[in-house]
Each structure stands twice: as C-alpha cells, then as structure tokens.
N, C-alpha and C. Protein backbone atom coordinates (compact mmCIF):
# COMPACT_ATOMS: atom_id res chain seq x y z
N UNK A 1 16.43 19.30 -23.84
CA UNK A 1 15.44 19.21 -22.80
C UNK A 1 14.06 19.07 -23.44
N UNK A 2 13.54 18.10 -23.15
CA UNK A 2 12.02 17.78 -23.67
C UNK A 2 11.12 18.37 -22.46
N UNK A 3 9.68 18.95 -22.84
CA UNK A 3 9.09 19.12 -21.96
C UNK A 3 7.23 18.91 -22.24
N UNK A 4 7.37 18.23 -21.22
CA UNK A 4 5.82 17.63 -21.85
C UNK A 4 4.89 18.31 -20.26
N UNK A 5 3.57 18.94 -21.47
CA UNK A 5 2.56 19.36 -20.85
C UNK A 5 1.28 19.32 -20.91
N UNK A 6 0.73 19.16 -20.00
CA UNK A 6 -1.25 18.48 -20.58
C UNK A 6 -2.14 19.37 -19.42
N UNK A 7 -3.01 19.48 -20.11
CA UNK A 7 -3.89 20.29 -19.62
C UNK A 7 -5.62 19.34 -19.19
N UNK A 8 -5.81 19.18 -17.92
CA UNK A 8 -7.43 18.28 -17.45
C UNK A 8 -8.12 19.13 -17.75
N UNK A 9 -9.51 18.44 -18.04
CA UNK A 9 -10.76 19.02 -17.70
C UNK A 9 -11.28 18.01 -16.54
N UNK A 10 -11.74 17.57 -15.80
CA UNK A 10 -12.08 16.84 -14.88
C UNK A 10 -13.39 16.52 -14.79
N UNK A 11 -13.91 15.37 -14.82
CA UNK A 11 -15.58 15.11 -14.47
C UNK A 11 -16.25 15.66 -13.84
N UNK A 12 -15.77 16.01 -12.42
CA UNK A 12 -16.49 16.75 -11.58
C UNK A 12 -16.03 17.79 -10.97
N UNK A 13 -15.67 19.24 -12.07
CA UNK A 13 -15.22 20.06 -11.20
C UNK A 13 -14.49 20.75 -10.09
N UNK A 14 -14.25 20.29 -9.39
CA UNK A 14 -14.50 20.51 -7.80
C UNK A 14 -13.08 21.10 -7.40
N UNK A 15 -12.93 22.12 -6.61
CA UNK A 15 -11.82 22.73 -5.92
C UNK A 15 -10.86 21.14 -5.47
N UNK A 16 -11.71 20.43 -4.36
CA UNK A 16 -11.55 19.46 -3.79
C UNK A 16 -10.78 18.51 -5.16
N UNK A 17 -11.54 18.11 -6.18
CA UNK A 17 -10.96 16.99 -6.87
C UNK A 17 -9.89 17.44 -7.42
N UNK A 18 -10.01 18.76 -7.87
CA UNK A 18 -8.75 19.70 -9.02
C UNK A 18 -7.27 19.32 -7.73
N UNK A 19 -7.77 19.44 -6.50
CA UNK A 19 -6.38 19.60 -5.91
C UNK A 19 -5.92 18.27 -5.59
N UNK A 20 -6.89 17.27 -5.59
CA UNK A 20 -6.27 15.80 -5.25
C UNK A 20 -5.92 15.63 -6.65
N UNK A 21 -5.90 15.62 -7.58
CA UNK A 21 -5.10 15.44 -9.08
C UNK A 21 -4.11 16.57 -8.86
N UNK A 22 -3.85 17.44 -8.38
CA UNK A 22 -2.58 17.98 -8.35
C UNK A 22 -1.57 17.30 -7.31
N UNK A 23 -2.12 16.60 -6.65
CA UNK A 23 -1.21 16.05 -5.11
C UNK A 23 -1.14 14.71 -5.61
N UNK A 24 -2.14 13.76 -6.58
CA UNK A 24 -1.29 13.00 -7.48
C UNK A 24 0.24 12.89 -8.24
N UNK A 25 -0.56 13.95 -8.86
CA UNK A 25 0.99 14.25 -10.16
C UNK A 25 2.09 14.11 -9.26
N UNK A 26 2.03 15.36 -8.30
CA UNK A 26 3.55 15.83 -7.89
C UNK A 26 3.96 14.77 -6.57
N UNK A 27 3.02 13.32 -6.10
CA UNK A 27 3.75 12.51 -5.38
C UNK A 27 4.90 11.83 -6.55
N UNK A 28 4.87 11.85 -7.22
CA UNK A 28 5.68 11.04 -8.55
C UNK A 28 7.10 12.33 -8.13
N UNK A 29 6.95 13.26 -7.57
CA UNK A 29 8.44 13.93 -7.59
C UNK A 29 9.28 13.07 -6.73
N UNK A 30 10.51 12.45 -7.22
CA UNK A 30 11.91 12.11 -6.49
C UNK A 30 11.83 10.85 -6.72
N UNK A 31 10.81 10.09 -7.27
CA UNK A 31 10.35 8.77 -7.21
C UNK A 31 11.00 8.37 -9.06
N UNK A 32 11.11 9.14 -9.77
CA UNK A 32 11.48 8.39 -11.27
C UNK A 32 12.44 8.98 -11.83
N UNK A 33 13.79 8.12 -11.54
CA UNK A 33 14.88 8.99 -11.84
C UNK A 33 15.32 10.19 -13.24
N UNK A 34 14.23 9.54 -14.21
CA UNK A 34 14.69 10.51 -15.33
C UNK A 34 13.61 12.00 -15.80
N UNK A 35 12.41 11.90 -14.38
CA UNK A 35 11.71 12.69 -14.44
C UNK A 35 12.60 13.88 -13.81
N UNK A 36 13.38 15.23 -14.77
CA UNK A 36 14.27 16.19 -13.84
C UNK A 36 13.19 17.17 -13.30
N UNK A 37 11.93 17.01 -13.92
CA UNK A 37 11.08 18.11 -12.47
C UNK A 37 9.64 17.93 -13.49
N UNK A 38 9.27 18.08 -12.17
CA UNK A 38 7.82 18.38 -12.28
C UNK A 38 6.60 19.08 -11.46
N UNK A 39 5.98 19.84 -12.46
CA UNK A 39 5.09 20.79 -11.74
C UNK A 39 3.62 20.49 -11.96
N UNK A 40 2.65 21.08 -11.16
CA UNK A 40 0.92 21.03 -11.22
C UNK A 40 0.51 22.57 -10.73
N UNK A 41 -0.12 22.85 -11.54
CA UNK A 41 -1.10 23.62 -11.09
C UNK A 41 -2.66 23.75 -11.05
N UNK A 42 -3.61 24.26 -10.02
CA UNK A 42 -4.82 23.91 -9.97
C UNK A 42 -5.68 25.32 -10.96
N UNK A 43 -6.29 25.50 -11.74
CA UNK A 43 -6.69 26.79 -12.11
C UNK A 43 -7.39 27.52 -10.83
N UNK A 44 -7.12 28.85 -11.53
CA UNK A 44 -7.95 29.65 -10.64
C UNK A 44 -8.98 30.95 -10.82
N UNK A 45 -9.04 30.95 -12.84
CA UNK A 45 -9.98 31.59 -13.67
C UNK A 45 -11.44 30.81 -13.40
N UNK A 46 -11.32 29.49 -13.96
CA UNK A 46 -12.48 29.31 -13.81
C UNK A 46 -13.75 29.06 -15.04
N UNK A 47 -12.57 30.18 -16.18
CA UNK A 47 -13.51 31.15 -17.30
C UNK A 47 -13.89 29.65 -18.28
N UNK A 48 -15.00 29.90 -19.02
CA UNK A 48 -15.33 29.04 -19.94
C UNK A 48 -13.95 27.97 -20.86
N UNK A 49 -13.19 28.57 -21.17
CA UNK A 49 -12.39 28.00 -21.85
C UNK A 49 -10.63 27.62 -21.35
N UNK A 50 -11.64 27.77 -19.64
CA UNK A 50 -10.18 27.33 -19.12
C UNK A 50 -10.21 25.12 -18.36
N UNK A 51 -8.92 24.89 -18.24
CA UNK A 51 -9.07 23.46 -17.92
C UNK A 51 -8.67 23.84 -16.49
N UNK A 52 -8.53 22.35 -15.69
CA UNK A 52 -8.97 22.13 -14.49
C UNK A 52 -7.20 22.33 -13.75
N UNK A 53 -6.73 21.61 -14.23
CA UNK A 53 -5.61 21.33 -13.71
C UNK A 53 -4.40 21.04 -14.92
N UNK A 54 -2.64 21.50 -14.67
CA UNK A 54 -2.23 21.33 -15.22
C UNK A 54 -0.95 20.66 -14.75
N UNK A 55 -0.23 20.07 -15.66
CA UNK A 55 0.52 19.01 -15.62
C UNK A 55 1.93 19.49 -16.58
N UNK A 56 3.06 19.95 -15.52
CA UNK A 56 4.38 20.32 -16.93
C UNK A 56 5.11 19.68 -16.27
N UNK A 57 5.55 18.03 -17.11
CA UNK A 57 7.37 17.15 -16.61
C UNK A 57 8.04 17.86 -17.49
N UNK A 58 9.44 17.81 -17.18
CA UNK A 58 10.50 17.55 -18.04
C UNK A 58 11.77 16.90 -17.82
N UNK A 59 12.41 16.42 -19.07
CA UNK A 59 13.27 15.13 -19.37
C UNK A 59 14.26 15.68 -20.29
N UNK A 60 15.55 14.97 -20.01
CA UNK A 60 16.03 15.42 -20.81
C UNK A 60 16.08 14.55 -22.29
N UNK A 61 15.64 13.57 -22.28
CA UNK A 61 15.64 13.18 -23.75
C UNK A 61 13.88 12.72 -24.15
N UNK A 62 14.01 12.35 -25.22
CA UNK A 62 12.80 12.01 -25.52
C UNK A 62 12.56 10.35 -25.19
N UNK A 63 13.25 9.60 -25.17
CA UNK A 63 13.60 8.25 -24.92
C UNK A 63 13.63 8.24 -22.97
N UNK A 64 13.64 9.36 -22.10
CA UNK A 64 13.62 9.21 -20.62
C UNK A 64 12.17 9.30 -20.68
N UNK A 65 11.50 10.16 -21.64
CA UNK A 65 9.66 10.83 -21.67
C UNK A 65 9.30 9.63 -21.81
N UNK A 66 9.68 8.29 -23.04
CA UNK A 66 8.97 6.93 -22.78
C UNK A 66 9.32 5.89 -21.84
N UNK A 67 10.79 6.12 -20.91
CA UNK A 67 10.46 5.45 -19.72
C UNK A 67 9.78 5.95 -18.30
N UNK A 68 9.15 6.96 -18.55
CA UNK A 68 8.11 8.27 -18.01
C UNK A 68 7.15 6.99 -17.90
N UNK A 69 6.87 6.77 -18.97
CA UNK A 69 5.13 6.58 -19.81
C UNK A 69 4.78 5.55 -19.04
N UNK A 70 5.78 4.46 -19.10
CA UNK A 70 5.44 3.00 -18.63
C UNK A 70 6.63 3.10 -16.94
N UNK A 71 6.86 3.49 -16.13
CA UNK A 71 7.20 3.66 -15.29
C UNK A 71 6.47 2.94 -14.12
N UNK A 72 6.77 2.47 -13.47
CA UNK A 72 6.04 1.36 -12.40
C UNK A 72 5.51 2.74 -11.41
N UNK A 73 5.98 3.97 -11.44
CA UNK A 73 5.35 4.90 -10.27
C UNK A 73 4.35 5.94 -11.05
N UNK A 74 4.59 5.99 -12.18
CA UNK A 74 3.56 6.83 -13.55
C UNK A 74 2.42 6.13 -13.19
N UNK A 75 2.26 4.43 -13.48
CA UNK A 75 0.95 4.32 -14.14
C UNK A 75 -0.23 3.76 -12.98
N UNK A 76 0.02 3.90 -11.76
CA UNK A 76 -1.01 3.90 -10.82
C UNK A 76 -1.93 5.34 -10.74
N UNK A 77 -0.83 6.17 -10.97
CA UNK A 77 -0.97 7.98 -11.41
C UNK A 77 -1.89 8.09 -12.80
N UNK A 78 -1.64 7.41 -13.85
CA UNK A 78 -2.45 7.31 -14.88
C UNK A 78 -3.80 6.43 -14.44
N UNK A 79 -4.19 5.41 -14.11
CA UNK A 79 -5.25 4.99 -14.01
C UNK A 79 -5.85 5.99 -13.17
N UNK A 80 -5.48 6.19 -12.05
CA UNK A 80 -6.02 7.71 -11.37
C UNK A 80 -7.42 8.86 -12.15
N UNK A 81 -6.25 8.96 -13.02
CA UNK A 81 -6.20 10.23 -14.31
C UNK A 81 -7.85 9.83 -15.00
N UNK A 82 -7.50 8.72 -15.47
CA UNK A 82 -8.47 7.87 -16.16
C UNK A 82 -10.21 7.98 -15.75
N UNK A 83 -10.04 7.54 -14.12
CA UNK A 83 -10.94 7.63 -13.27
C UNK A 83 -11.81 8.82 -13.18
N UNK A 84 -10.85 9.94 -13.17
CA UNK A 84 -11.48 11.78 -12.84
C UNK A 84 -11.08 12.55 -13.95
N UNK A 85 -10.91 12.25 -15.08
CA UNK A 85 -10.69 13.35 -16.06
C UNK A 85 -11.32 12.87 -17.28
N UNK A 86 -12.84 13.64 -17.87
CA UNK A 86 -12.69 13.92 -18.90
C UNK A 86 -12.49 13.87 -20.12
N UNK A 87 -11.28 14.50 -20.14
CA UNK A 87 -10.78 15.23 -21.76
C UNK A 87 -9.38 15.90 -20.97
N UNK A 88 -7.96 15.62 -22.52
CA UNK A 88 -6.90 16.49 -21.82
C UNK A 88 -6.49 16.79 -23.07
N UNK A 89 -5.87 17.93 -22.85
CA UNK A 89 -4.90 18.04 -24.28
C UNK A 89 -3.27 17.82 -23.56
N UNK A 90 -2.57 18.31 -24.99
CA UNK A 90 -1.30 18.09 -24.34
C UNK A 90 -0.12 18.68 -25.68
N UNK A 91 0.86 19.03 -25.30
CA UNK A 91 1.96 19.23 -26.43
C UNK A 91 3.41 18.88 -25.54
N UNK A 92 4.24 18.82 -26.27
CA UNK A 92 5.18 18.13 -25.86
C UNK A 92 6.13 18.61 -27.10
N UNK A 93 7.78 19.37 -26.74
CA UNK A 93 8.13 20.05 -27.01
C UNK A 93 10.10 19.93 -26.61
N UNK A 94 10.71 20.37 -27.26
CA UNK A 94 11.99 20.44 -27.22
C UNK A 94 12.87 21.41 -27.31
N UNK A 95 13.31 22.24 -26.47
CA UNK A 95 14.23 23.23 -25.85
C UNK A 95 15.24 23.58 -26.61
C-alpha cells in the first residue's frame, strides 16, 4: 500500500478557500479507479507553522500513484491547486 500525502499553504488564507480546496480533492473520490481512498482535511490550529489544508490518497502500487498523476480527473484538480496554493510539501510512503 503506497500512501501519498501533501500538505497546502494557500495564497489567501481563508476558511472559505481552505474548504473549496478540500471539496476539490475529495470530488476525485469514486471517479479514478486505482485511487483506493482518499481524504482532506481543512486545519484548525491556525499556529505559525501549521499548513492550510491536507491531502492523504492511497494506492496500492506505486505504478497506480503514476496513473494518479496524469489521470484525466487529477489534472483539472491540479491546475486548481496551481491557481490557490503557494507552497506544498509532501512525502509519499509504503506500508
């Protein structure tokens, strides 16, 4: 099980924007067959060294994570991303 996770900082803050990038991500649920789940969460610290919103898929191989990447329902979701975020980190990891 691979599991890939990234963490936003977002351009503009906002309760409002943090939750429309979470209602992004998770329209992609049921839509890409080798995505087996995926979650978002919006923060709710706030604190200096926290990010905006977070992002955990997982797959079971590493080869489903790159038909993730380029996915005809991913990358309208990525230009999105592009638009309102920032800076992200990310790690990506195997079970």
């Amino acid at each position: 099980m691979v599991k890939h996770i990234v963490m936003y900082k977002l351009k503009e803050p906002t309760e409002q924007n943090a939750i429309a990038l979470q209602q992004k991500f998770l329209s992609m649920k049921g839509k890409i067959d080798v995505l087996r789940d995926i979650q978002s969460g919006v923060d709710v610290l706030r604190s200096d060294r926290s990010f905006d919103v977070v992002l955990i898929c997982q797959f079971d191989t590493m080869a489903d994570m790159e038909i993730y990447r380029t996915h005809e329902v991913h990358l309208p979701v990525m230009e999105y991303v592009k638009s309102v975020v920032e800076c992200s980190k990310s790690v990506d990891y195997v079970e």
